[in-house]
C-alpha atoms as a PDB file:
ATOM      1  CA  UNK A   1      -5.360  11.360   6.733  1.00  0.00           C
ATOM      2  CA  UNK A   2      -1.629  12.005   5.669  1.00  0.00           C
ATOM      3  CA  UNK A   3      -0.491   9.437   3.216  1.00  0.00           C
ATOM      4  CA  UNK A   4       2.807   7.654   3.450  1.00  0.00           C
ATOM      5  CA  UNK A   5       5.314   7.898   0.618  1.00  0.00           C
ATOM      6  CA  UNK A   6       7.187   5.252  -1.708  1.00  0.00           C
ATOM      7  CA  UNK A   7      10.669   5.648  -0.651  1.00  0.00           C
ATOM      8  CA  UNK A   8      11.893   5.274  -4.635  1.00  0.00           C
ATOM      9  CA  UNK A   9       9.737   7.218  -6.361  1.00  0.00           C
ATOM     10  CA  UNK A  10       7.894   9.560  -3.263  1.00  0.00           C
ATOM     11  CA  UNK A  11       4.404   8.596  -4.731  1.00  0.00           C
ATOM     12  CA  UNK A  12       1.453   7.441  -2.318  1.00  0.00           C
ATOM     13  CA  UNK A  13      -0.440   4.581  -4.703  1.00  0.00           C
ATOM     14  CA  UNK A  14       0.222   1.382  -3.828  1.00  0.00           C
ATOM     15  CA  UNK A  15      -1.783  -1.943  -3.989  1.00  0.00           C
ATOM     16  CA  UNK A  16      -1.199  -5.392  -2.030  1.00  0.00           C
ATOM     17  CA  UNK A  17      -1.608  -8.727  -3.686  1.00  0.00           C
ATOM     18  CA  UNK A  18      -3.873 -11.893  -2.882  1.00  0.00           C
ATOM     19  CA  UNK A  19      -2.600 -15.314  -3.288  1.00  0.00           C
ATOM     20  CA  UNK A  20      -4.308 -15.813  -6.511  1.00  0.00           C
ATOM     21  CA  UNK A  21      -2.159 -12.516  -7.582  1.00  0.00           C
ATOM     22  CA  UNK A  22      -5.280 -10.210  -7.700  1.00  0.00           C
ATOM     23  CA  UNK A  23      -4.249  -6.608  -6.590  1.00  0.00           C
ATOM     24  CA  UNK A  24      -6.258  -4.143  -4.569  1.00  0.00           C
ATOM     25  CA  UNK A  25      -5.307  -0.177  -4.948  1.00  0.00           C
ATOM     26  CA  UNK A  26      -4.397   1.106  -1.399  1.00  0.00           C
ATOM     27  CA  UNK A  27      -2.914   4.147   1.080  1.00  0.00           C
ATOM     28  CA  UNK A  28      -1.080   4.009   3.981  1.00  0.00           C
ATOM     29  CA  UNK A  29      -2.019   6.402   6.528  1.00  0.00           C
ATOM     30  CA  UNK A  30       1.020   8.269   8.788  1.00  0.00           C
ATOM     31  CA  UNK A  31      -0.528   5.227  11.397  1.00  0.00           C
ATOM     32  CA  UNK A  32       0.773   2.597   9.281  1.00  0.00           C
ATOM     33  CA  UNK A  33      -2.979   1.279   8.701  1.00  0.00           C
ATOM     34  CA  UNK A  34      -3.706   0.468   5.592  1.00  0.00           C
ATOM     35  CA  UNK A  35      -6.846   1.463   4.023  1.00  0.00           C
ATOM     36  CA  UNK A  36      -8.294  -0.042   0.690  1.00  0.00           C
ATOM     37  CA  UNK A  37      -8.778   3.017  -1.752  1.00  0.00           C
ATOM     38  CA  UNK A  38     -12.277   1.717  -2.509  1.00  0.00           C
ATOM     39  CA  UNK A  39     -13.993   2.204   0.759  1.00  0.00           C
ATOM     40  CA  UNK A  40     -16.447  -0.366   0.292  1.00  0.00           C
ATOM     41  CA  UNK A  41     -12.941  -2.947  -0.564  1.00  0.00           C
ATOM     42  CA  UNK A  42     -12.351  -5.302   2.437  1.00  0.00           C
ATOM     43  CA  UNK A  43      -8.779  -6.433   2.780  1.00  0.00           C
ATOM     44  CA  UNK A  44     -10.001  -9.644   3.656  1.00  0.00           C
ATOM     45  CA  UNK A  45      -7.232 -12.813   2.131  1.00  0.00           C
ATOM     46  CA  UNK A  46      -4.765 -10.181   1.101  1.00  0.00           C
ATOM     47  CA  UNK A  47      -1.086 -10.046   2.409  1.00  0.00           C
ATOM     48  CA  UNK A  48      -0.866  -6.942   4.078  1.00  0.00           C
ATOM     49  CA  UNK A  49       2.881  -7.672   5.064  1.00  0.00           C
ATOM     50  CA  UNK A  50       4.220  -5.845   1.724  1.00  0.00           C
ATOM     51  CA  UNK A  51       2.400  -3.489  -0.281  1.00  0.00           C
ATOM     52  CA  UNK A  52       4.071  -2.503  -4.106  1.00  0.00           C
ATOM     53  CA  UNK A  53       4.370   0.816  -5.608  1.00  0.00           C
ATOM     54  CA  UNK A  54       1.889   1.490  -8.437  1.00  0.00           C
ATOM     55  CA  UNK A  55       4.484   3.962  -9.999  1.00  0.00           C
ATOM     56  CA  UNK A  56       8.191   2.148  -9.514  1.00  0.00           C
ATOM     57  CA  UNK A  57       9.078  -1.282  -8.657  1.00  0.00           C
ATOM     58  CA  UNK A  58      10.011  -0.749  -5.555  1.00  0.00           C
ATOM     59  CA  UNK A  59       8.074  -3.369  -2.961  1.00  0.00           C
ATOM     60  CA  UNK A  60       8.248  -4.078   1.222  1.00  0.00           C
ATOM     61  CA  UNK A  61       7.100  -3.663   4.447  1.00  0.00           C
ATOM     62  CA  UNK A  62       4.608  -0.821   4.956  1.00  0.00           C
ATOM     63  CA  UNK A  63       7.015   0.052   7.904  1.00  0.00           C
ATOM     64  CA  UNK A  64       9.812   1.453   5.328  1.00  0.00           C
ATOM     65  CA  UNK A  65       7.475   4.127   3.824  1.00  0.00           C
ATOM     66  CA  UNK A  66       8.426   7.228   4.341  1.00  0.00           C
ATOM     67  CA  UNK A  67       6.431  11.036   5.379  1.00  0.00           C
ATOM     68  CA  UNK A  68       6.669  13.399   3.736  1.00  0.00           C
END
């Protein structure tokens, strides 16, 4: 699986947020799927509609991640 990229900062981390502002560590594959980096994680009640970079602040739509 290729990784997408932060467009800021070019690193692949990122995590998405519950509503009770717990964060889960994920990837985004070059499919735009996003896969928890624990694989026993379930993405259940998280808001997969923006993801944040663990290494900048930069935060959006999976869509605007970049290949590299």
């Amino acid at each position: 699986m290729r990784k997408m990229l932060c467009p800021q900062c070019k690193v692949g981390a990122f995590f998405v947020m519950n509503e009770r502002g717990e964060r889960l560590p994920v990837y985004v594959s070059d499919k735009g799927e996003i896969v928890p980096k624990d694989a026993t994680a379930s993405l259940e009640g998280y808001d997969l509609s923006e993801v944040y970079c663990f290494s900048c602040s930069w935060h959006g739509s999976p869509k605007r991640l970049v290949r590299f």
